[in-house]
Protein backbone atom coordinates (compact mmCIF):
# COMPACT_ATOMS: atom_id res chain seq x y z
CA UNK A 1 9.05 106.11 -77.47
CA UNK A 2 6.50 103.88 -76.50
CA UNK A 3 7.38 103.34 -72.98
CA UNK A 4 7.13 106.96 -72.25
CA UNK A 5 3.48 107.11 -73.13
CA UNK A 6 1.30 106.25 -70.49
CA UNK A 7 -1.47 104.06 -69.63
CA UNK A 8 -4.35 107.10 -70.29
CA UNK A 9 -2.57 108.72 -73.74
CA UNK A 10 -2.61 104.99 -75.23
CA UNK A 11 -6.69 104.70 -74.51
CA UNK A 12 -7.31 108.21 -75.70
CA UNK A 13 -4.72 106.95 -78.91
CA UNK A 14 -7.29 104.30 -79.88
CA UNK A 15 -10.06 107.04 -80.95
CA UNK A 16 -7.70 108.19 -83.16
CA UNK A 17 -9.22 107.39 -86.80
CA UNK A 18 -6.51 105.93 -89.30
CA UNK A 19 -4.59 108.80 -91.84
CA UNK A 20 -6.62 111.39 -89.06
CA UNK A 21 -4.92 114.91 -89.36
CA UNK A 22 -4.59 115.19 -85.68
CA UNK A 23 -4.52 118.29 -83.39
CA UNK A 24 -3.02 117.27 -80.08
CA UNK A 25 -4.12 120.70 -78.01
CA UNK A 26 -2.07 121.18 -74.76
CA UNK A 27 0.48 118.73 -76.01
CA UNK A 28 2.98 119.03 -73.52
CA UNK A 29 5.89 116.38 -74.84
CA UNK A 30 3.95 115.30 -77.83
CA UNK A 31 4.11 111.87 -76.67
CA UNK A 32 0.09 111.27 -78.23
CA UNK A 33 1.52 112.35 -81.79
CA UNK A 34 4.49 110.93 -81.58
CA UNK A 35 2.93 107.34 -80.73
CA UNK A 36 0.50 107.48 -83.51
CA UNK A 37 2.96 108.15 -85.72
CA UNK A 38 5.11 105.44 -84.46
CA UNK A 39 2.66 103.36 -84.77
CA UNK A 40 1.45 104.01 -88.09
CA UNK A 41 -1.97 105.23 -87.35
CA UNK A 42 -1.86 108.80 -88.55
CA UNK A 43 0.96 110.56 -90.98
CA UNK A 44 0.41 114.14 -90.19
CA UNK A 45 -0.12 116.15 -86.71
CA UNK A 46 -0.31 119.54 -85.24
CA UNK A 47 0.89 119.67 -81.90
CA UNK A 48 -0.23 122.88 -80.02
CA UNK A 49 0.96 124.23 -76.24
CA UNK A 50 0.26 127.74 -75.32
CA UNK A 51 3.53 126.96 -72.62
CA UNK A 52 6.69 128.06 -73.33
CA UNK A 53 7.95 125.14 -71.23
CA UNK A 54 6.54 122.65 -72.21
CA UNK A 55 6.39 123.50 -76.24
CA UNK A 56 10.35 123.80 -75.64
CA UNK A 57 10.21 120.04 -74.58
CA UNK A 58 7.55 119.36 -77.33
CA UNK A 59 10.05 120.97 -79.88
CA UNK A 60 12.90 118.98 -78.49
CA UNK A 61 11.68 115.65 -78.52
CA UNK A 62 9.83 115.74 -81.96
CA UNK A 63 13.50 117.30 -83.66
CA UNK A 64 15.75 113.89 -81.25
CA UNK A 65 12.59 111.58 -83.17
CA UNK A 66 12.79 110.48 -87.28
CA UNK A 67 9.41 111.79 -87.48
CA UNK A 68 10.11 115.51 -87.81
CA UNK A 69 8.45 115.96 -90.92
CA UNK A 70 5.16 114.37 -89.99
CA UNK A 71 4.65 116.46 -86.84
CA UNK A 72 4.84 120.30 -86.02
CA UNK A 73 4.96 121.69 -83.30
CA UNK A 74 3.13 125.27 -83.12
CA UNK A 75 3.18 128.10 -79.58
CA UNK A 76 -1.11 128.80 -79.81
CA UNK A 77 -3.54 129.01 -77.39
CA UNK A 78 -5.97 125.99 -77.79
CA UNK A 79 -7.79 125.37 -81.18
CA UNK A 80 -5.18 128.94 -82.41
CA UNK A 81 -2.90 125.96 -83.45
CA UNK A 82 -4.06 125.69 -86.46
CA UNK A 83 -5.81 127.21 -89.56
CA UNK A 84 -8.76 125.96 -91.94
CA UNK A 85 -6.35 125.43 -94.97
CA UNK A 86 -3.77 122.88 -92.25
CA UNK A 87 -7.29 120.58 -93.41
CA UNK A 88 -7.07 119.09 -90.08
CA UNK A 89 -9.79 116.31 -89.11
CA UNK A 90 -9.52 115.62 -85.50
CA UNK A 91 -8.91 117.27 -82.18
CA UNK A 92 -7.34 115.47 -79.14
CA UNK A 93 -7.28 117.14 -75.92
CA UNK A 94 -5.92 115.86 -72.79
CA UNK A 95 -5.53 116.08 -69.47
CA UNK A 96 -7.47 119.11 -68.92
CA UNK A 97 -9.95 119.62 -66.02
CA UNK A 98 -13.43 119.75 -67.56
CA UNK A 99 -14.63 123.57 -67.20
CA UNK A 100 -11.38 124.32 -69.29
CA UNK A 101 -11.57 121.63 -72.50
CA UNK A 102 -15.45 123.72 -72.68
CA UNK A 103 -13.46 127.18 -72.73
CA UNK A 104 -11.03 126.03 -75.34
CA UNK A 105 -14.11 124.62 -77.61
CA UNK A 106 -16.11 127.64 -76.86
CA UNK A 107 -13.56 129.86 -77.70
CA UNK A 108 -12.57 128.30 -81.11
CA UNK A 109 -16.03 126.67 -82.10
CA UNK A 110 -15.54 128.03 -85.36
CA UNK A 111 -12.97 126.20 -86.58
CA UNK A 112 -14.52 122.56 -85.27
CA UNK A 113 -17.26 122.70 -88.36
CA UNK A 114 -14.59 121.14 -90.95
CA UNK A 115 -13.46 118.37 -87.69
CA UNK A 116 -15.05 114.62 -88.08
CA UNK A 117 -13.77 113.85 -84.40
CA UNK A 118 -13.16 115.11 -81.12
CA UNK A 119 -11.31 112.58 -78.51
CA UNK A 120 -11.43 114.62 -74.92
CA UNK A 121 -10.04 113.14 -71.82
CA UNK A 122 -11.38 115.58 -68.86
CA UNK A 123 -9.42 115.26 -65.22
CA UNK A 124 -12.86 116.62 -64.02
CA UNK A 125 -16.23 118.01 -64.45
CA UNK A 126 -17.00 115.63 -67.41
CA UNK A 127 -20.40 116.63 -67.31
CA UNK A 128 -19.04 120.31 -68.26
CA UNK A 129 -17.91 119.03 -71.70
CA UNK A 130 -20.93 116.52 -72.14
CA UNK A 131 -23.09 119.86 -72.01
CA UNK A 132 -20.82 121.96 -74.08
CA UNK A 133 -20.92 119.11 -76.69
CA UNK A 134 -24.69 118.91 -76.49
CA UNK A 135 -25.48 122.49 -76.83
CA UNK A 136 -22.75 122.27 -79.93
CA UNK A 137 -24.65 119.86 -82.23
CA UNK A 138 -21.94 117.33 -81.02
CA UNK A 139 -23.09 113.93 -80.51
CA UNK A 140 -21.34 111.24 -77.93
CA UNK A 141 -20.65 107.93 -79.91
CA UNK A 142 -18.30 106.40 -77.32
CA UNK A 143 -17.19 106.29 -73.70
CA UNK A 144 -14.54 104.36 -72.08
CA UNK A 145 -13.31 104.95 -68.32
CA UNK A 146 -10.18 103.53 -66.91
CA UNK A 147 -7.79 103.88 -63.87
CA UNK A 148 -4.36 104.79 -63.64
CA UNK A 149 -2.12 105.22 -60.60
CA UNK A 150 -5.44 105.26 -58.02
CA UNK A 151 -7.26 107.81 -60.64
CA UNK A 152 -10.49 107.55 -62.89
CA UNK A 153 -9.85 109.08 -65.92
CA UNK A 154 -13.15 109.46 -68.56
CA UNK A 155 -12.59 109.66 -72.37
CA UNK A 156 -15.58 111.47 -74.42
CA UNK A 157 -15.61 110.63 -78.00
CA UNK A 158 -18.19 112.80 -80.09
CA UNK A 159 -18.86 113.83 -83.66
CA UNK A 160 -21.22 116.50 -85.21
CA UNK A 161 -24.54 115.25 -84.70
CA UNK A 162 -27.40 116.19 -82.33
CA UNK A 163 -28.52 113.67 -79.55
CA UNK A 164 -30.14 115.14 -76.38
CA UNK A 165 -28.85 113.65 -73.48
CA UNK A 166 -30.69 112.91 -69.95
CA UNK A 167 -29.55 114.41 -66.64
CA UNK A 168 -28.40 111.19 -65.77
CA UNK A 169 -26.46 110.59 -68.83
CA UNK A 170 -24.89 114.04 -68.98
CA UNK A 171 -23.72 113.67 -65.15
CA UNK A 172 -22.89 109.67 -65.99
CA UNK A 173 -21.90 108.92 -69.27
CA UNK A 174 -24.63 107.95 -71.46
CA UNK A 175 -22.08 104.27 -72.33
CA UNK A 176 -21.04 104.39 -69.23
CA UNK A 177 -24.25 104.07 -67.59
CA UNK A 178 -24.82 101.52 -69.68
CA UNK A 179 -21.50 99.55 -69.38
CA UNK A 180 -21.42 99.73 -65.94
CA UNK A 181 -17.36 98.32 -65.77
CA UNK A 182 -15.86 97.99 -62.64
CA UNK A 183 -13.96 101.26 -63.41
CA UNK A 184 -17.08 103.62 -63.58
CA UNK A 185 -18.64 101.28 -60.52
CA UNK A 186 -15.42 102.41 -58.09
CA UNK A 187 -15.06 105.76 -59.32
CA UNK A 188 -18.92 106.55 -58.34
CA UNK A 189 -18.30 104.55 -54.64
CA UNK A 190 -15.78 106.59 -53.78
CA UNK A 191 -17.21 109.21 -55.15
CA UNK A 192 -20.30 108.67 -53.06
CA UNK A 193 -18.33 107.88 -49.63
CA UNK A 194 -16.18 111.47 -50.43
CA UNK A 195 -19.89 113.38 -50.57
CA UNK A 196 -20.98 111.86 -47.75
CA UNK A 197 -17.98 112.38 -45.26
CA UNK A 198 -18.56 116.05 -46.54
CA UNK A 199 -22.14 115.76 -45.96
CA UNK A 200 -21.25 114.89 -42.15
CA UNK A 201 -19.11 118.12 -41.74
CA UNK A 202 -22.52 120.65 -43.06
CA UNK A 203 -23.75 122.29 -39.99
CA UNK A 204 -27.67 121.21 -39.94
CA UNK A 205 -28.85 124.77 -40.35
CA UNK A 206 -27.46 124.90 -43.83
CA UNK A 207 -30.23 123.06 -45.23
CA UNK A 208 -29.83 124.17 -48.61
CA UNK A 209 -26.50 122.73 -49.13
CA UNK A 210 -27.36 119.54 -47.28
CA UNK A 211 -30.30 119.20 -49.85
CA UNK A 212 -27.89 119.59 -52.64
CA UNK A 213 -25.26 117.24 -51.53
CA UNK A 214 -27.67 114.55 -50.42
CA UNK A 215 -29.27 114.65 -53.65
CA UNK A 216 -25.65 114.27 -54.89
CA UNK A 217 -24.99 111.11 -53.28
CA UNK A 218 -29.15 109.98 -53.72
CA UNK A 219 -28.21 110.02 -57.60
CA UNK A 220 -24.99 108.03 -57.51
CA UNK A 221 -26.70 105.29 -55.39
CA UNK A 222 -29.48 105.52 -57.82
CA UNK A 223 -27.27 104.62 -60.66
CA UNK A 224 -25.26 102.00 -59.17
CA UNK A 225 -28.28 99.95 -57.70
CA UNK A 226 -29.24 99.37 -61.86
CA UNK A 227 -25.53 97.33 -61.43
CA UNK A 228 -26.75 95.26 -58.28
């Protein structure tokens, strides 16, 4: 089993609290469950897929496993996997874009006031979830950014608490402003040279959006000249 899991499911693994009573959301193979159970870290999991698909696979490769009776595999739309009296603690989500991990915590915010941890790994719009998570009474209390087959990926780690974040830090990361790797470093340069080949292609008399964008690719320099 642990070959399958990749590179970006083992980082997001390592925010996983010991004897956690996991919700993987969007699941897909339950390769995250499956690992932590294989690797002792947690003895119980939901995992939820609103796919037929890919629940079918999920299904499938948790009944071929010997851990059958430590995970479950349930057909719900987001945080509809599971109940208040399933006593569940923590809520992994995946390999989401960032607009939709908010929608899913929007949508089932009442059910996150018994959870001690979310783990969220956004393939976008991080700053969506930052915000969500602010406005939520969820605090940050660790970032980590790494890269995987030429792509960034961010991992937000928050429990309940209330911290108000900067602009910077909600766009940034407010650890990974201040770690600065060499991860968050490329991500931002490329980031920067993408906005301003866009820039280029803005006919002049669209000021408006040549305001925005340059202010776009102002901020990122900002940030990275703290690094220099």
């Amino acid at each position: 089993m642990n070959q399958k899991i990749s590179k970006r499911l083992k980082q997001v693994a390592q925010f996983v609290p010991q004897d956690a009573r996991l919700v993987d959301v969007g699941s897909d193979h339950a390769y995250l469950p499956l690992f932590l159970v294989e690797s002792g870290v947690i003895r119980y999991a939901i995992a939820g897929e609103v796919v037929s698909g890919p629940y079918q696979s999920a299904r499938q490769n948790i009944q071929d496993s010997i851990y059958r009776d430590c995970i479950e595999v349930r057909l719900a739309d987001g945080l509809a996997a599971f109940e208040e009296e399933d006593q569940m603690t923590v809520i992994t989500i995946a390999g989401m874009g960032g607009r939709l991990i908010a929608d899913i915590l929007e949508a089932g915010k009442d059910k996150l006031r018994q959870m001690e941890r979310l783990v969220l790994q956004p393939n976008n719009r991080e700053s969506d979830v930052r915000a969500w998570l602010e406005r939520n009474d969820f605090q940050l209390v660790a970032e980590t950014i790494l890269e995987e087959h030429g792509k960034f990926y961010e991992i937000l780690v928050a429990e309940p608490g209330r911290k108000e974040l900067t602009a910077i830090e909600r766009q940034f990361g407010p650890y990974l402003v201040q770690e600065m790797s060499q991860d968050f470093q490329q991500k931002w340069k490329r980031e920067a040279v993408k906005l301003q080949r866009a820039l280029y292609q803005i006919p002049a008399n669209h000021t408006m959006e040549r305001t925005r964008m340059g202010e776009k690719i102002r901020q990122i320099k900002e940030v990275l000249d703290v690094s220099q």
